[in-house]
Protein backbone atom coordinates (compact mmCIF):
# COMPACT_ATOMS: atom_id res chain seq x y z
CA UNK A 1 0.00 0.00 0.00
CA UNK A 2 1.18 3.19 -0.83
CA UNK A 3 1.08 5.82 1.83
CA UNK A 4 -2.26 7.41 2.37
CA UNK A 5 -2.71 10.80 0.76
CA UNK A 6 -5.68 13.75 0.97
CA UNK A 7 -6.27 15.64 -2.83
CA UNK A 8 -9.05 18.62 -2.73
CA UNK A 9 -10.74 19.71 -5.47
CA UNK A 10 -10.99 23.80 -5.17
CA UNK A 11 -14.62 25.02 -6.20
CA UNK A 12 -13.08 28.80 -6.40
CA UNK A 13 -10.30 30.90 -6.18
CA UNK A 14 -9.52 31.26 -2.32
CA UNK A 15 -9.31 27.52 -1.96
CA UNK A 16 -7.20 26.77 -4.89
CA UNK A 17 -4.84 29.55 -3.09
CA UNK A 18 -5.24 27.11 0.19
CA UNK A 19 -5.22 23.90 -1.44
CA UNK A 20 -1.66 22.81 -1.33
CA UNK A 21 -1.02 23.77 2.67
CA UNK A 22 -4.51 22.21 3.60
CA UNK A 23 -3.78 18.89 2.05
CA UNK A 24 -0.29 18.23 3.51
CA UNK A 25 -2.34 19.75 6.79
CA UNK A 26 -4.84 17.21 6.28
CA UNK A 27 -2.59 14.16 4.37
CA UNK A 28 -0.38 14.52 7.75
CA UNK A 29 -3.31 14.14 9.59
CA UNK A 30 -4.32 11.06 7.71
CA UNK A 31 -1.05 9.17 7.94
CA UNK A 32 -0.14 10.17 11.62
CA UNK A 33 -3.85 8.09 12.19
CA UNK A 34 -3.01 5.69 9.78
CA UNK A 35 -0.02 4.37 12.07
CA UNK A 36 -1.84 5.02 15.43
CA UNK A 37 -4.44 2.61 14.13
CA UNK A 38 -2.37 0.16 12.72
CA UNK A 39 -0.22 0.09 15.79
CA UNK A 40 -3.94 -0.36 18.02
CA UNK A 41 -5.49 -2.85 15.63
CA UNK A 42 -6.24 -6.13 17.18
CA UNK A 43 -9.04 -7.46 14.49
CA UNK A 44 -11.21 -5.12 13.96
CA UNK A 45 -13.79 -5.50 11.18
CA UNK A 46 -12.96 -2.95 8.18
CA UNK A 47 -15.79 -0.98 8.92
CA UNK A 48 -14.64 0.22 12.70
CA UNK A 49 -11.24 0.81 11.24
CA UNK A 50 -12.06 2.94 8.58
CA UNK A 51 -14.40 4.99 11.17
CA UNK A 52 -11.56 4.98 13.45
CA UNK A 53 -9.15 6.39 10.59
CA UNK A 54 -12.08 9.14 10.33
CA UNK A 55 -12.23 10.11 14.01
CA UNK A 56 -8.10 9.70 14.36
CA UNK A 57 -7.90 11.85 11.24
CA UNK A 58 -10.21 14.41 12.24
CA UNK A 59 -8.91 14.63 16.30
CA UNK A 60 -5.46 15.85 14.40
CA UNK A 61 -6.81 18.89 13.00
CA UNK A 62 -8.20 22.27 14.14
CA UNK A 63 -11.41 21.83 15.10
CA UNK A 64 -12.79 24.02 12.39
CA UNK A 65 -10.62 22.36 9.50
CA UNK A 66 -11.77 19.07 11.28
CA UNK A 67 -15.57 20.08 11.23
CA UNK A 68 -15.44 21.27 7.14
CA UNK A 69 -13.46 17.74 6.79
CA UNK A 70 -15.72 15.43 4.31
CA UNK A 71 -13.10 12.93 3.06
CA UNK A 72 -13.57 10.16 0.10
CA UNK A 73 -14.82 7.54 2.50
CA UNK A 74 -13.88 4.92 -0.39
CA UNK A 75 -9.93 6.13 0.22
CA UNK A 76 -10.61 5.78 3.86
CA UNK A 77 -11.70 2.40 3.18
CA UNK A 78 -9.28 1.26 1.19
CA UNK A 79 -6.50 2.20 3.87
CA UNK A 80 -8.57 0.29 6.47
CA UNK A 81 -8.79 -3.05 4.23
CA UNK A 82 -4.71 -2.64 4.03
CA UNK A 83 -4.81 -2.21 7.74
CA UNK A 84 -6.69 -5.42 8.28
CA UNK A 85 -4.82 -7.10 5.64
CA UNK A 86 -1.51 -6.26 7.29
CA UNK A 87 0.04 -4.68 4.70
CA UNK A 88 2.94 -2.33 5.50
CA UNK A 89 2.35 1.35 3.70
């Protein structure tokens, strides 16, 4: 697996201008919960660990950032399912 990574998609100008610091904000985020809840999992089905990602993901960020967060649930997912299947990212 490769390591888990956040990509926006600006609707306008101002968050084009904050695109690139927001998602290495919230890609940090991501992976920093990625290896929390790898290092925690003890066989978990998918579905709690890709709502644990969420909640991991979200308690690293300012709670506004965190609130506006609505993440491709299907990438979430797919680093869960490598997280269950063991695989290293």
């Amino acid at each position: 697996m490769s390591e888990p990574h956040v990509t926006l998609t600006p609707r306008d100008p101002v968050q084009e201008k904050l695109r690139g610091p927001l998602e290495e904000q919230l890609t940090s985020a991501l992976q920093a919960a990625a290896v929390r809840v790898r290092s925690d999992y003890a066989g978990e089905p998918v579905e709690q660990v890709c709502q644990r990602l969420l909640d991991e993901t979200r308690s690293g960020l300012h709670p506004d950032i965190a609130a506006g967060f609505e993440p491709d649930m299907d990438e979430f997912c797919r680093v869960a399912v490598a997280i269950v299947r063991g695989e290293a990212p």
